[in-house]
N, C-alpha and C. Protein backbone atom coordinates (compact mmCIF):
# COMPACT_ATOMS: atom_id res chain seq x y z
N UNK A 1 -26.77 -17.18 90.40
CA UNK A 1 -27.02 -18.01 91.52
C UNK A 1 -27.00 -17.18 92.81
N UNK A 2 -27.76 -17.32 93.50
CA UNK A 2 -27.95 -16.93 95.05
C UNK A 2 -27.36 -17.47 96.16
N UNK A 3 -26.66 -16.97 96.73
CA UNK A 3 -26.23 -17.84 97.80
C UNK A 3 -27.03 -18.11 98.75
N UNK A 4 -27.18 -19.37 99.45
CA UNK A 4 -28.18 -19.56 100.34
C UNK A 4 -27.50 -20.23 101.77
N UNK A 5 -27.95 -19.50 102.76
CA UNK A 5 -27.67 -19.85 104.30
C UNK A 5 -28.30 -20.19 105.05
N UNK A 6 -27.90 -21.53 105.77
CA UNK A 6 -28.45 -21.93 106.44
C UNK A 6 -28.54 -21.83 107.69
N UNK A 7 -29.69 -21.74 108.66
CA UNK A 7 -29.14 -21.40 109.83
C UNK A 7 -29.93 -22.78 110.67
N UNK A 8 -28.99 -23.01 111.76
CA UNK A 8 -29.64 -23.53 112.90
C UNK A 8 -30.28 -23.26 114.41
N UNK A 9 -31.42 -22.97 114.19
CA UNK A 9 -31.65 -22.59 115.31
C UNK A 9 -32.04 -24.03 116.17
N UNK A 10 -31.99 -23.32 117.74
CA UNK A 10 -31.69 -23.96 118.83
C UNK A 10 -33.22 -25.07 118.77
N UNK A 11 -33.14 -26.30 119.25
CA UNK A 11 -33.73 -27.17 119.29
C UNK A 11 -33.88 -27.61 120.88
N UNK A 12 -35.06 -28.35 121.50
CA UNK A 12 -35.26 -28.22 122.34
C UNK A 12 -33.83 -28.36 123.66
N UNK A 13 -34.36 -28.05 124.54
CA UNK A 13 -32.53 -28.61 125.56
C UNK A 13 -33.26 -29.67 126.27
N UNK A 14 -31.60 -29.95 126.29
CA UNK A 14 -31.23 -30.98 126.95
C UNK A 14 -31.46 -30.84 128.33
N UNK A 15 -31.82 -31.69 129.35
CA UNK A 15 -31.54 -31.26 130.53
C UNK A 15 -30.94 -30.88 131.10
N UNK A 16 -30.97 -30.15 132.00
CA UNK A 16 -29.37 -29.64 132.52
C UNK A 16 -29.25 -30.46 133.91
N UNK A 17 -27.98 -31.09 134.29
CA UNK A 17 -27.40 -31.59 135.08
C UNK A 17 -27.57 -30.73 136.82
N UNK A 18 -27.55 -31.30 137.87
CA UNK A 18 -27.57 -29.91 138.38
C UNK A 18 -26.01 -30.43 138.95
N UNK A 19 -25.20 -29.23 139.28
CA UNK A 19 -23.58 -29.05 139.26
C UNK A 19 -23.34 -28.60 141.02
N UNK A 20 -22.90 -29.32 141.43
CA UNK A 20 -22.10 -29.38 142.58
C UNK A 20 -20.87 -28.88 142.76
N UNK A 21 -20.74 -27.94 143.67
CA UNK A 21 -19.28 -27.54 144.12
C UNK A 21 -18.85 -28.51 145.40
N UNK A 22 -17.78 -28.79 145.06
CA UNK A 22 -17.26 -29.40 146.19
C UNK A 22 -15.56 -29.05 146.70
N UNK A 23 -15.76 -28.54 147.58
CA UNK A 23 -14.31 -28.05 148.37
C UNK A 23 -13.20 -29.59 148.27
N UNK A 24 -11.96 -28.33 148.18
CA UNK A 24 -10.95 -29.51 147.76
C UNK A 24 -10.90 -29.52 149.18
N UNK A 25 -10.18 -31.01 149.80
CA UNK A 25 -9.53 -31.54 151.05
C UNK A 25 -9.16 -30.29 151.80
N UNK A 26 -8.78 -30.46 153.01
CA UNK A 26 -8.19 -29.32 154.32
C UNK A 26 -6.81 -29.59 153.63
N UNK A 27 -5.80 -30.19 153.46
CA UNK A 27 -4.31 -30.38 153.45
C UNK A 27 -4.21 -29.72 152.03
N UNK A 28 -5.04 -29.58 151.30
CA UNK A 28 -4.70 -29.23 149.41
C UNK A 28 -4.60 -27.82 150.27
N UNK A 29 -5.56 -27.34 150.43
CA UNK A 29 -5.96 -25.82 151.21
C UNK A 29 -4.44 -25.10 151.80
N UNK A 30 -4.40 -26.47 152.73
CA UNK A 30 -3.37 -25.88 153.82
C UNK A 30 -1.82 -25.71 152.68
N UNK A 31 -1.79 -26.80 151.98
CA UNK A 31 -0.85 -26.70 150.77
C UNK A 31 -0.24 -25.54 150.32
N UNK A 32 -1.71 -25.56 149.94
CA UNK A 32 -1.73 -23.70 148.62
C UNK A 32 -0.97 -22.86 149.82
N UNK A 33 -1.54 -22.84 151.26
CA UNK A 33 -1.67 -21.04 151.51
C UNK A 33 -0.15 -21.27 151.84
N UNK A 34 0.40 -22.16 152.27
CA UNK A 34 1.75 -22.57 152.50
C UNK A 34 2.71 -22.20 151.58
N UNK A 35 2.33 -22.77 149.72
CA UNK A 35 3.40 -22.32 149.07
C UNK A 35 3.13 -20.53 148.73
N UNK A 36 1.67 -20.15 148.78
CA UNK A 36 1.46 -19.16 148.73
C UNK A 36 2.37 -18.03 149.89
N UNK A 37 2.61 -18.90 151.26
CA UNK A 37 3.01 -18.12 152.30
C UNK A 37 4.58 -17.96 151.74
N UNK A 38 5.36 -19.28 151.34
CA UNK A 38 6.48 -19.51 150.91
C UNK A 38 7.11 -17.85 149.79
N UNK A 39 6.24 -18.08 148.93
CA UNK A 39 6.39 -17.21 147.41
C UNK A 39 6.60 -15.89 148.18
N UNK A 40 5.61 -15.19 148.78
CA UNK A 40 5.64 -13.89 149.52
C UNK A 40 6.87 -13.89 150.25
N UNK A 41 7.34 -14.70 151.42
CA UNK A 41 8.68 -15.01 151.56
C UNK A 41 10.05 -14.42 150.98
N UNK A 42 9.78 -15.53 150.19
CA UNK A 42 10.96 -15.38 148.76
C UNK A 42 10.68 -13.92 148.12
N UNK A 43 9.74 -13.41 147.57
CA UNK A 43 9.16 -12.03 146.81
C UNK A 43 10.10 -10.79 148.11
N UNK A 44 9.44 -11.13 149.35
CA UNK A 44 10.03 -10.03 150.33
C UNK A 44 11.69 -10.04 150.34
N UNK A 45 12.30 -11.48 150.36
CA UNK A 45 13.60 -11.14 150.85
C UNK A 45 14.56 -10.94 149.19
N UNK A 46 13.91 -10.76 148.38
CA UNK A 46 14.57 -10.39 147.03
C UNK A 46 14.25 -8.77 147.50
N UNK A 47 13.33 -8.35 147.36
CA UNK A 47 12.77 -6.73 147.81
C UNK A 47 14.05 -6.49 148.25
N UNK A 48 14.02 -6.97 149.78
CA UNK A 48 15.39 -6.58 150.39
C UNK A 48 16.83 -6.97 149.96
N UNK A 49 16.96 -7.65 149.15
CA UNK A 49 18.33 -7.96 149.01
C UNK A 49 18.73 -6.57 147.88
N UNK A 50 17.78 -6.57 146.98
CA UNK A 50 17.66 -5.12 146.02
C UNK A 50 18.13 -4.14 146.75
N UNK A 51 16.88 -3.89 147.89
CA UNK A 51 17.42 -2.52 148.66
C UNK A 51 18.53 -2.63 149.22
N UNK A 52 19.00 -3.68 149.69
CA UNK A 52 20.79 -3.96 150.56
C UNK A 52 21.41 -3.37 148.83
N UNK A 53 21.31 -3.57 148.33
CA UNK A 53 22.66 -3.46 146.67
C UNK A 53 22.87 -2.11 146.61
N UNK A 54 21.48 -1.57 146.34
CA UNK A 54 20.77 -0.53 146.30
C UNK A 54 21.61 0.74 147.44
N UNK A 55 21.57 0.37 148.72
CA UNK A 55 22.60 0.69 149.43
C UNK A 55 23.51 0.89 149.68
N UNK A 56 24.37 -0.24 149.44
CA UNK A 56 25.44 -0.60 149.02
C UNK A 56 26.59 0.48 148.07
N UNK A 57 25.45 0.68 146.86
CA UNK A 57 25.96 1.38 146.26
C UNK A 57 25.96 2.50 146.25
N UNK A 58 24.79 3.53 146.85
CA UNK A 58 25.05 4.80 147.73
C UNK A 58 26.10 4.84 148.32
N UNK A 59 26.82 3.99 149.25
CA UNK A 59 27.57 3.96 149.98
C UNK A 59 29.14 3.88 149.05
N UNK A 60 29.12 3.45 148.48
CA UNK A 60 30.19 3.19 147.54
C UNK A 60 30.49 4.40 146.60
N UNK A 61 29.53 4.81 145.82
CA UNK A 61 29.29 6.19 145.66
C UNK A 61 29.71 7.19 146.29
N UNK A 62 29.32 7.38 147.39
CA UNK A 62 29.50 8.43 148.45
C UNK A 62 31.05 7.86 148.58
N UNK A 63 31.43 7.29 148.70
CA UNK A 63 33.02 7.21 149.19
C UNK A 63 34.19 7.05 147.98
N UNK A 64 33.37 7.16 147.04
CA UNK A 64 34.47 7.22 145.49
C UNK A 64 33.95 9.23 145.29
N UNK A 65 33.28 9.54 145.44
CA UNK A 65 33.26 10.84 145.50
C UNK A 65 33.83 11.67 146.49
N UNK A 66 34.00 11.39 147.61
CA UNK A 66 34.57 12.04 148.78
C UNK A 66 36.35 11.59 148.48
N UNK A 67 36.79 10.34 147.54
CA UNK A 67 38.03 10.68 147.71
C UNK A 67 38.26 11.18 146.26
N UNK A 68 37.70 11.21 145.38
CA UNK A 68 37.51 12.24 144.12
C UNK A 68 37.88 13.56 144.60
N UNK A 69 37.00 14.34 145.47
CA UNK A 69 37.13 15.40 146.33
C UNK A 69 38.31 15.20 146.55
N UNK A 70 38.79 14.86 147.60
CA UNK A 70 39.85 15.24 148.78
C UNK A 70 41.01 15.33 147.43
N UNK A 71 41.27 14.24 146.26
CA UNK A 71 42.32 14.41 145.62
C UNK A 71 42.42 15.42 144.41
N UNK A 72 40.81 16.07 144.63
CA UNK A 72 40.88 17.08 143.24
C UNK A 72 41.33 18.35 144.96
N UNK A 73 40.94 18.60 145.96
CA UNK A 73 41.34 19.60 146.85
C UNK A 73 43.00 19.29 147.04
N UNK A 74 43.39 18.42 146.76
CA UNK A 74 45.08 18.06 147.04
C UNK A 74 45.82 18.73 146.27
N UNK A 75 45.03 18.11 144.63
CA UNK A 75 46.02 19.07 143.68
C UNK A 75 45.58 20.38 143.75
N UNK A 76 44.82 20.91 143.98
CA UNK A 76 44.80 22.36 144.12
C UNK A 76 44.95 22.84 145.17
N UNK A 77 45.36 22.20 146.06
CA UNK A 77 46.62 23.14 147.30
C UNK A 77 47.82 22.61 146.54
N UNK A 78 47.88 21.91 146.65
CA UNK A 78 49.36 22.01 146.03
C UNK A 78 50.01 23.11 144.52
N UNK A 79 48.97 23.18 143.77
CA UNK A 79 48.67 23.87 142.53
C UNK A 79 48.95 25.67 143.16
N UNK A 80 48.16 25.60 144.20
CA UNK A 80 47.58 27.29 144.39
C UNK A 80 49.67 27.54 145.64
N UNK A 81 49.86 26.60 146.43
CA UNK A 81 51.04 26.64 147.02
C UNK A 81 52.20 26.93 145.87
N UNK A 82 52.06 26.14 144.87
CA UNK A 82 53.23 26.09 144.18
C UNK A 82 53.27 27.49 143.42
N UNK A 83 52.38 28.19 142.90
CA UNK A 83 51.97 29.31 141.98
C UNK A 83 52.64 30.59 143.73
N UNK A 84 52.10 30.41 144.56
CA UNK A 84 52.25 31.20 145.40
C UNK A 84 54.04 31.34 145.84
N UNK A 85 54.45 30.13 146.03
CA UNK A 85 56.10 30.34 145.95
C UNK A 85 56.34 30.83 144.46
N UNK A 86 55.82 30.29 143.72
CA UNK A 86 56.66 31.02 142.36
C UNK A 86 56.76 32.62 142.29
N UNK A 87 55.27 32.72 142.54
CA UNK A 87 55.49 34.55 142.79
C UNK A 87 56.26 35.03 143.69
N UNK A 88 56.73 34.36 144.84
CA UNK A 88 57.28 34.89 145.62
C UNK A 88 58.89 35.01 145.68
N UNK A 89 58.84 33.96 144.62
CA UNK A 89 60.39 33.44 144.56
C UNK A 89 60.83 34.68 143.13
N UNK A 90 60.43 34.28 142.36
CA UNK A 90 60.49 35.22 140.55
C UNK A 90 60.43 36.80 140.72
N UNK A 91 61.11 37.02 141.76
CA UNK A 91 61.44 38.84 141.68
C UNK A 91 61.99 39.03 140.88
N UNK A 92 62.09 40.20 140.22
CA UNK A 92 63.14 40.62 139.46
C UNK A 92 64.36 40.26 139.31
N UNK A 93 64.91 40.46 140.85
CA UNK A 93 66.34 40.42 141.24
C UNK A 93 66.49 39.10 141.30
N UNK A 94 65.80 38.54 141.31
CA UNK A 94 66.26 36.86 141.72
C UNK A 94 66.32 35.93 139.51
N UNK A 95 65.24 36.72 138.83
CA UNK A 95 64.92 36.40 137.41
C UNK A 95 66.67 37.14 136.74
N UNK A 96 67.12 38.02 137.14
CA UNK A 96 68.62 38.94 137.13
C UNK A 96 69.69 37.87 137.30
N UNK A 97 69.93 37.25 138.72
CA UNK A 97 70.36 36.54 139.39
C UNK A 97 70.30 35.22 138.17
N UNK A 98 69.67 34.34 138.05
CA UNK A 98 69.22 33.43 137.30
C UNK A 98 69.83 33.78 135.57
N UNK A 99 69.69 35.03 134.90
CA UNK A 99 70.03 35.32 133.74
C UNK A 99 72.03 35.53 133.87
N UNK A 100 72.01 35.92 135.15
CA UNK A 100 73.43 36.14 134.77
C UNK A 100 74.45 35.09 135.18
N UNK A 101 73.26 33.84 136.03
CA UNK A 101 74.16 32.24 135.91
C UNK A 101 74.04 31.53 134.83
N UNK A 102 73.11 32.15 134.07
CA UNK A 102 73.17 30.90 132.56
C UNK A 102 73.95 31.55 132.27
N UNK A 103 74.15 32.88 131.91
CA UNK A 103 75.53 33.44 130.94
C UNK A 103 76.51 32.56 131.51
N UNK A 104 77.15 33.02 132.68
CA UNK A 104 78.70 32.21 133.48
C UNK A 104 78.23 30.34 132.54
N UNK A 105 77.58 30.16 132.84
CA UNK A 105 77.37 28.58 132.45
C UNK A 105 77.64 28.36 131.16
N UNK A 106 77.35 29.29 130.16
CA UNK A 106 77.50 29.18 128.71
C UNK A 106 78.93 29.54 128.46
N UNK A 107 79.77 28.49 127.46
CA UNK A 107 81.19 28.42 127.54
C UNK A 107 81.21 29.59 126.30
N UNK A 108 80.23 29.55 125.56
CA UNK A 108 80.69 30.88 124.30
C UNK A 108 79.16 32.03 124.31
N UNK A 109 79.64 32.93 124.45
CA UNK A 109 78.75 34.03 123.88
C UNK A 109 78.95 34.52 122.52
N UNK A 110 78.12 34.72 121.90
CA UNK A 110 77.86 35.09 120.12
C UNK A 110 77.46 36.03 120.21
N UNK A 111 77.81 37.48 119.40
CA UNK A 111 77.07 38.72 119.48
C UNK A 111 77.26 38.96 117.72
N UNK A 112 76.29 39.82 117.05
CA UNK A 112 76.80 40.53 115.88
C UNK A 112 75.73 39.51 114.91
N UNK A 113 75.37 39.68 113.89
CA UNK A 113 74.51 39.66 112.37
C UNK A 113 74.85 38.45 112.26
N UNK A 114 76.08 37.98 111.55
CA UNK A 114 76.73 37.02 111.76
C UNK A 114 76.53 35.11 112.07
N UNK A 115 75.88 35.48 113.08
CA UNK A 115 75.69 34.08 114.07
C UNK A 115 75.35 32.97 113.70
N UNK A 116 74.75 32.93 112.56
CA UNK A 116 74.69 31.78 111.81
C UNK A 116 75.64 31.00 111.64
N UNK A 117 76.39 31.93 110.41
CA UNK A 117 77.65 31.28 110.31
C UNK A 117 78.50 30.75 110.72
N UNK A 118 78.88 31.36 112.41
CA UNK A 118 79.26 30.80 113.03
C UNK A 118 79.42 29.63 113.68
N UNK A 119 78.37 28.78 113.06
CA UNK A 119 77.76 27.66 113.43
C UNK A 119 78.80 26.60 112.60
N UNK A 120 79.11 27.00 111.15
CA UNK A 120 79.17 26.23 110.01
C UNK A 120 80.44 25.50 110.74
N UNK A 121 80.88 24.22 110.23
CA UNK A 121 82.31 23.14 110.40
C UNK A 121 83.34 23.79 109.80
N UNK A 122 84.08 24.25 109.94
CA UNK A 122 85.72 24.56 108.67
C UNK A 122 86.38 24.49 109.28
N UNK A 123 86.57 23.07 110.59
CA UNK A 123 87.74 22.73 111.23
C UNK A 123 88.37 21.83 110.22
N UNK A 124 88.04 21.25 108.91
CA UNK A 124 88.60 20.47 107.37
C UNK A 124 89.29 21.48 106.87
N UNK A 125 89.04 22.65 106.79
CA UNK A 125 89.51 23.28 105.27
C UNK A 125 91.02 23.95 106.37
N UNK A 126 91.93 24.24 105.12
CA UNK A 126 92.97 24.61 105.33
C UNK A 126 93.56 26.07 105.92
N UNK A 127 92.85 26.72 105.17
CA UNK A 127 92.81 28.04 105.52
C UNK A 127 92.26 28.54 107.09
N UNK A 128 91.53 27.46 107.31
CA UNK A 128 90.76 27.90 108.64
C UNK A 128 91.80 27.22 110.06
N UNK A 129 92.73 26.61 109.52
CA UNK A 129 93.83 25.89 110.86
C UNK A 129 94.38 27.07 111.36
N UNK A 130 94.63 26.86 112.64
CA UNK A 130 95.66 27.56 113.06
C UNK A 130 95.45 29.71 113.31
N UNK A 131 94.15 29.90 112.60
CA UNK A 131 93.36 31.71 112.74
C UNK A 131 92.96 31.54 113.83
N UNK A 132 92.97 32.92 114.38
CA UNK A 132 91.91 33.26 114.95
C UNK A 132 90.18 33.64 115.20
N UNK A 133 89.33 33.67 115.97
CA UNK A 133 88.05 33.62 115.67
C UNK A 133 87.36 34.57 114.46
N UNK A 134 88.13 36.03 114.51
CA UNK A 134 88.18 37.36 113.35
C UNK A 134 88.46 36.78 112.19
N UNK A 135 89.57 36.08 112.50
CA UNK A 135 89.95 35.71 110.52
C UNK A 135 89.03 34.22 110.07
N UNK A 136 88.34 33.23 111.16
CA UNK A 136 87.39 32.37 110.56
C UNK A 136 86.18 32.83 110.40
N UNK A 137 85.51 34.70 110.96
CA UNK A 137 84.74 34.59 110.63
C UNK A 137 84.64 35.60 108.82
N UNK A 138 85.65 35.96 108.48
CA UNK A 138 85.83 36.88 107.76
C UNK A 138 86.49 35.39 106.12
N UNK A 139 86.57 34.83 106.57
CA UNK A 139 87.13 33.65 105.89
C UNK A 139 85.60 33.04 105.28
N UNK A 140 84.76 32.73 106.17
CA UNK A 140 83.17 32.68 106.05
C UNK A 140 82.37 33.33 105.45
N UNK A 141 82.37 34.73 105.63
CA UNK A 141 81.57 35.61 105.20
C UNK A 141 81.94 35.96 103.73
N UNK A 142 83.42 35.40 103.58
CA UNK A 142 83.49 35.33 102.07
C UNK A 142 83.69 34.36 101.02
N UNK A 143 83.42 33.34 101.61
CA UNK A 143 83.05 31.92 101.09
C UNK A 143 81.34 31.96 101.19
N UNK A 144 80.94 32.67 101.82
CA UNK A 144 79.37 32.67 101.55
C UNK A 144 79.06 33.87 100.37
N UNK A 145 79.49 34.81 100.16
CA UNK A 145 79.64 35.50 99.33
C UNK A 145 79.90 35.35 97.80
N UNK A 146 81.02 34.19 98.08
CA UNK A 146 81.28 33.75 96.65
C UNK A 146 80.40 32.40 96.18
N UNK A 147 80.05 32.65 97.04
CA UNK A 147 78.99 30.85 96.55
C UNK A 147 77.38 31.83 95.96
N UNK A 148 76.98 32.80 96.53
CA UNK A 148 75.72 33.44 96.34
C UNK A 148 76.54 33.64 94.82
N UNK A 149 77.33 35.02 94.12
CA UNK A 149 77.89 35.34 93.41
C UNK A 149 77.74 34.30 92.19
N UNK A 150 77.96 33.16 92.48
CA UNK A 150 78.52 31.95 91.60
C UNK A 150 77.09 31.40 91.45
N UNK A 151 76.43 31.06 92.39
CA UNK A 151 75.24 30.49 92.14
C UNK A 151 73.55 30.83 90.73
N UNK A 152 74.10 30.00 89.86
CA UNK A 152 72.96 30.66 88.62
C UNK A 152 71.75 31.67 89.03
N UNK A 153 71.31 32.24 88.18
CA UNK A 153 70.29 32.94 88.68
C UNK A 153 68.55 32.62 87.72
N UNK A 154 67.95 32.55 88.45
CA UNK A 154 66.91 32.07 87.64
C UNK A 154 65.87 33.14 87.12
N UNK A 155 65.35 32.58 86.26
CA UNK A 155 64.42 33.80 85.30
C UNK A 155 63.60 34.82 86.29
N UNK A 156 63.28 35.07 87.16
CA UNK A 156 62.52 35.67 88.68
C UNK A 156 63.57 36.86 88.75
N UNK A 157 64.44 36.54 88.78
CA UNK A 157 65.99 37.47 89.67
C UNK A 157 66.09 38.03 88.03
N UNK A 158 66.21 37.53 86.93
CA UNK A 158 66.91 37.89 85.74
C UNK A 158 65.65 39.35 85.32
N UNK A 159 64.40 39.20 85.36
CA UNK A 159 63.39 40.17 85.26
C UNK A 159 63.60 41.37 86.29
């Protein structure tokens, strides 16, 4: 089967009407250019209210940065002042001075290998009442002695 199409071509015309323009009223006119004048209005003072914000915030800007500034220049006088007394203050003789008031301040000085131990509690045990500092530390050094001595030894140490 064939497909078959039909076509229509144009058949005589119709008459044509003839078409009149006719202007709307003076007040429709005056209407339009009115809300038209209105809109531009409104359009301009948004423009500007933008650019006022717009402003605004330059300005706001500019004055959160200028005290950004002034307080990052604060701490660094104060930073570069304080470093400058320190050097001036931290002589030798004065770092001397300073080492030989913590000594006075410290109620015990510790010297010798030792110092650990010295640390340990044996204000309990019996032996340790009533000695002097020589015989608690010699009392120590051989109670640590006999505990190593006594203490098993494991296969590492036995090789």
């Amino acid at each position: 089967m064939v497909p078959f199409i039909t076509a229509s071509l144009p058949g005589p015309e119709a008459a044509k009407q003839p078409q009149t323009i006719t202007l709307p009223p003076p007040y429709f006119t005056a209407e339009a250019e009115k809300i038209a004048q209105v809109a531009e209005i409104q359009f301009k003072q948004r423009v500007m209210e933008k650019e006022t914000e717009k402003k605004i915030s330059e300005i706001e800007d500019a004055a959160f940065m200028a005290r950004e500034k002034a307080k990052a220049d604060a701490e660094f006088y104060t930073a570069a002042k304080f470093a400058e007394a320190n050097r001036l203050k931290l002589t030798p003789e004065y770092l001397q001075l300073m080492k030989y008031q913590a000594i006075a301040t410290n109620s015990k000085i510790y010297f010798g290998q030792d110092i650990p131990n010295m640390f340990v509690d044996n204000s309990a045990s019996p032996q340790a009442r009533g000695a002097d500092s020589s015989e608690q530390l010699e009392f120590l050094t051989r109670s640590e002695k006999a505990k190593k001595a006594a203490a098993p030894r494991t296969e590492k140490e036995v090789h």
